[in-house]
Protein backbone atom coordinates (compact mmCIF):
# COMPACT_ATOMS: atom_id res chain seq x y z
CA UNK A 1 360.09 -123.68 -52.23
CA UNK A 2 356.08 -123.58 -52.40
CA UNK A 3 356.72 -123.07 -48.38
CA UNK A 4 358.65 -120.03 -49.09
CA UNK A 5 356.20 -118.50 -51.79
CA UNK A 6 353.57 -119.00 -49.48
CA UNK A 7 355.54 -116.88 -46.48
CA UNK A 8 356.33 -114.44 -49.26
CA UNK A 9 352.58 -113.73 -50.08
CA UNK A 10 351.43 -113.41 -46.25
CA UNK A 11 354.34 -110.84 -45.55
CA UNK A 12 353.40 -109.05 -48.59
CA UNK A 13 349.53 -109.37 -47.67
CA UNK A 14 350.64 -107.80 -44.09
CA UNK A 15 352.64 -105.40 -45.60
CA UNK A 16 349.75 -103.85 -47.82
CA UNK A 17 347.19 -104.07 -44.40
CA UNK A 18 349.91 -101.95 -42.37
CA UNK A 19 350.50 -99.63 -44.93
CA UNK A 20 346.59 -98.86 -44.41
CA UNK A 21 346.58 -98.95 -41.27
CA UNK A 22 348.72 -96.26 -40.08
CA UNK A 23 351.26 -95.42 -42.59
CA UNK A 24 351.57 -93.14 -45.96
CA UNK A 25 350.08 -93.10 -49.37
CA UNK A 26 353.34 -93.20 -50.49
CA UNK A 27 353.76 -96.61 -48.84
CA UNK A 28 349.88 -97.70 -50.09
CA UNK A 29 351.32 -96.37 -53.41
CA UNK A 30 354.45 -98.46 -53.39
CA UNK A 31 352.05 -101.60 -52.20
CA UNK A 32 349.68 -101.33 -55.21
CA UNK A 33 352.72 -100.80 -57.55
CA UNK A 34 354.37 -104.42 -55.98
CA UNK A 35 351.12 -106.22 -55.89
CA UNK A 36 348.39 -105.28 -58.71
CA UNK A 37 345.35 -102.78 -57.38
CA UNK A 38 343.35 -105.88 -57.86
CA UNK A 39 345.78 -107.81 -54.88
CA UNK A 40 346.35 -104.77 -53.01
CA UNK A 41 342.47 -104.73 -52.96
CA UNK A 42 341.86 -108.26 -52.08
CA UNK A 43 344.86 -108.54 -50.13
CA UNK A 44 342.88 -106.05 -47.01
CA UNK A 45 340.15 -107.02 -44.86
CA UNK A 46 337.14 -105.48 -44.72
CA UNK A 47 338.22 -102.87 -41.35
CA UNK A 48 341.54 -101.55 -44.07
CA UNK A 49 339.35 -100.93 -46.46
CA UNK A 50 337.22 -98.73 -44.41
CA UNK A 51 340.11 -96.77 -42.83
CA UNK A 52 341.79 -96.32 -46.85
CA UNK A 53 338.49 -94.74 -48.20
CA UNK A 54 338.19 -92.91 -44.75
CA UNK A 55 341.88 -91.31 -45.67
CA UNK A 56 340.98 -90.74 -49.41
CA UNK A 57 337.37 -89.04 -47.83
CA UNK A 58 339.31 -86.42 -45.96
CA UNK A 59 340.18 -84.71 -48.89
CA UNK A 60 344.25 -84.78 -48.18
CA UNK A 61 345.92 -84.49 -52.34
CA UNK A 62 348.44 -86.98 -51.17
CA UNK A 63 345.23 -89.73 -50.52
CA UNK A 64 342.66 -88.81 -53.41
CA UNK A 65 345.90 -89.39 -56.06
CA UNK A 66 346.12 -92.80 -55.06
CA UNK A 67 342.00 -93.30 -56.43
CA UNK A 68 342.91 -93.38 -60.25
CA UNK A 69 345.51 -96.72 -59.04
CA UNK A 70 342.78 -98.44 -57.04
CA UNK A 71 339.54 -97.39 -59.42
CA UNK A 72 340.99 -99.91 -62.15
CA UNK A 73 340.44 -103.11 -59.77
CA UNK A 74 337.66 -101.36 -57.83
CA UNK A 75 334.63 -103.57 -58.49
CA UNK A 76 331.42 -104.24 -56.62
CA UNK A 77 331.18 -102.66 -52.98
CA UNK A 78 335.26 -101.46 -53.60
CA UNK A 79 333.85 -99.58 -56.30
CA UNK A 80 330.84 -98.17 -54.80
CA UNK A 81 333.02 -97.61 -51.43
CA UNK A 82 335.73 -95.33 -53.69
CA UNK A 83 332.81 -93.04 -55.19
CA UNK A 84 331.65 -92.64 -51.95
CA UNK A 85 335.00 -91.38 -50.67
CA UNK A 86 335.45 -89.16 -53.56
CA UNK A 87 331.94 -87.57 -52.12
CA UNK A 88 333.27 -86.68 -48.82
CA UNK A 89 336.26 -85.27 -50.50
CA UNK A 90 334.79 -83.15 -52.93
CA UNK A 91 333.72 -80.21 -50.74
CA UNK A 92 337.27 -80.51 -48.46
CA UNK A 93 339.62 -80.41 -51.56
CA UNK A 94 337.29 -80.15 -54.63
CA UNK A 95 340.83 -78.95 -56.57
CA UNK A 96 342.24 -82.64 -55.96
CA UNK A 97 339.14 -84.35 -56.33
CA UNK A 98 338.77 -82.54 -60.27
CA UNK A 99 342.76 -83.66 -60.77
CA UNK A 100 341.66 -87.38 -60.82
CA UNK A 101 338.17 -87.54 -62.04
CA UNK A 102 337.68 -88.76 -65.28
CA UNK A 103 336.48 -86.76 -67.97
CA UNK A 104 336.37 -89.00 -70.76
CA UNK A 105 335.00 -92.10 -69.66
CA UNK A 106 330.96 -92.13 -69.63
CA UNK A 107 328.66 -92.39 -66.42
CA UNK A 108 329.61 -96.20 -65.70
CA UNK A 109 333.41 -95.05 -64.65
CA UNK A 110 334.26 -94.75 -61.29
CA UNK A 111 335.76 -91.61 -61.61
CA UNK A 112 333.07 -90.08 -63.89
CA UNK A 113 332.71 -86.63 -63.31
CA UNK A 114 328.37 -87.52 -62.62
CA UNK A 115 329.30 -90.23 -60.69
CA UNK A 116 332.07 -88.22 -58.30
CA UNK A 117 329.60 -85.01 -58.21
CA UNK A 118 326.59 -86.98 -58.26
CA UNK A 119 325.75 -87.06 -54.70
CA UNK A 120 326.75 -90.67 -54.91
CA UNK A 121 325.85 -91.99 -51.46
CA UNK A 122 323.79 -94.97 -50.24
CA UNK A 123 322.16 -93.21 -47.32
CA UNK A 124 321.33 -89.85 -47.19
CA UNK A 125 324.02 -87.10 -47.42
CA UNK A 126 325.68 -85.18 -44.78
CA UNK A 127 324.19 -82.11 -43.27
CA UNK A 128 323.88 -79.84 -45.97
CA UNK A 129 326.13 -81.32 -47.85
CA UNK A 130 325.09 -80.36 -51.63
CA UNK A 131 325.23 -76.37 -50.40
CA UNK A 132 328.83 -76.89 -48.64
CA UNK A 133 329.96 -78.60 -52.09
CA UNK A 134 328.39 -76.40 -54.09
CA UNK A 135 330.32 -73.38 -52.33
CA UNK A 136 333.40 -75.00 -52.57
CA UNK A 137 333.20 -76.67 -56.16
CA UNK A 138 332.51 -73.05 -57.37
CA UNK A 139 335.17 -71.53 -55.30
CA UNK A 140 338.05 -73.55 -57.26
CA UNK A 141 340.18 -71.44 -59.57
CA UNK A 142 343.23 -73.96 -60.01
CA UNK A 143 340.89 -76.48 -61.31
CA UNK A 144 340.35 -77.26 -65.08
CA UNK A 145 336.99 -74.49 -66.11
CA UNK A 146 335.37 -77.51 -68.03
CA UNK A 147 335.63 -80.13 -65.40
CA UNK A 148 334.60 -77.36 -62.60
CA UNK A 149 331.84 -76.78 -64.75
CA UNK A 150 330.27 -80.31 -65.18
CA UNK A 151 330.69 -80.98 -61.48
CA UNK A 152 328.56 -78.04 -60.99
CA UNK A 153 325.83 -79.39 -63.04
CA UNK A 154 326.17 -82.75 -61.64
CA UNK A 155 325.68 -81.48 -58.24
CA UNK A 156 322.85 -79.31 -59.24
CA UNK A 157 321.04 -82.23 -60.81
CA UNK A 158 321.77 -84.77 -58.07
């Protein structure tokens, strides 16, 4: 039995690396609702993690929805690697980015709003990246005014 459990958890482990790899968020979706965010998370090596904040940092709606599922097990460099993603999606889809920050939660939340619009990265920014953001932050009209609003001021700030 313990030999079974123990095949179980390495084809669900595999499962939750594929689905990162080169399938859909659906399917990342579907592997965080089987396993836990925090498993999920500690079930990928350190190359899946990269390439699942690469997908979220494109911007795509169907990849920055999955950030509110992983941001409550996110902790440490997971944590710091999300906000970082949410950067580089800000000024591709700044309209999905405002659907899943936070704007309750104070400063310390992943998904703050002055933590997503805070210029959050280790190393310096992308080329002109706080004019490009800027532009397309004030450009949203689907967006929620208040959250749109407090972005802008984070940005300005940062």
């Amino acid at each position: 039995m313990k030999k079974l459990l123990a095949v179980m958890n390495l084809v669900c482990a595999s499962g939750a690396v594929g689905a990162v790899q080169g399938n859909t968020p659906a399917e990342v979706s579907a592997a965080i609702g089987r396993q836990g965010a925090g498993a999920f998370l500690r079930s990928l090596d350190e190359a899946a993690v990269d390439r699942l904040f690469e997908r979220i940092g494109t911007g795509r709606a169907d990849w920055v929805a999955l950030a509110p599922k992983l941001a409550v097990a996110a902790d440490g460099a997971n944590a710091e690697g999300l906000g970082i993603a949410f950067a580089y999606a800000l000024p591709r889809n700044p309209a999905a980015v405002s659907k899943v920050v936070d704007p309750v939660q104070g400063d310390s939340h992943i998904l703050a709003i002055s933590r997503v619009c805070g210029i959050p990265f280790i190393e310096d920014a992308p080329k002109n990246y706080k004019s490009k953001t800027l532009h397309a932050v004030s450009a949203v009209t689907t967006a929620n005014p208040h959250i749109n609003a407090r972005c802008l001021d984070a940005l300005r700030t940062s």
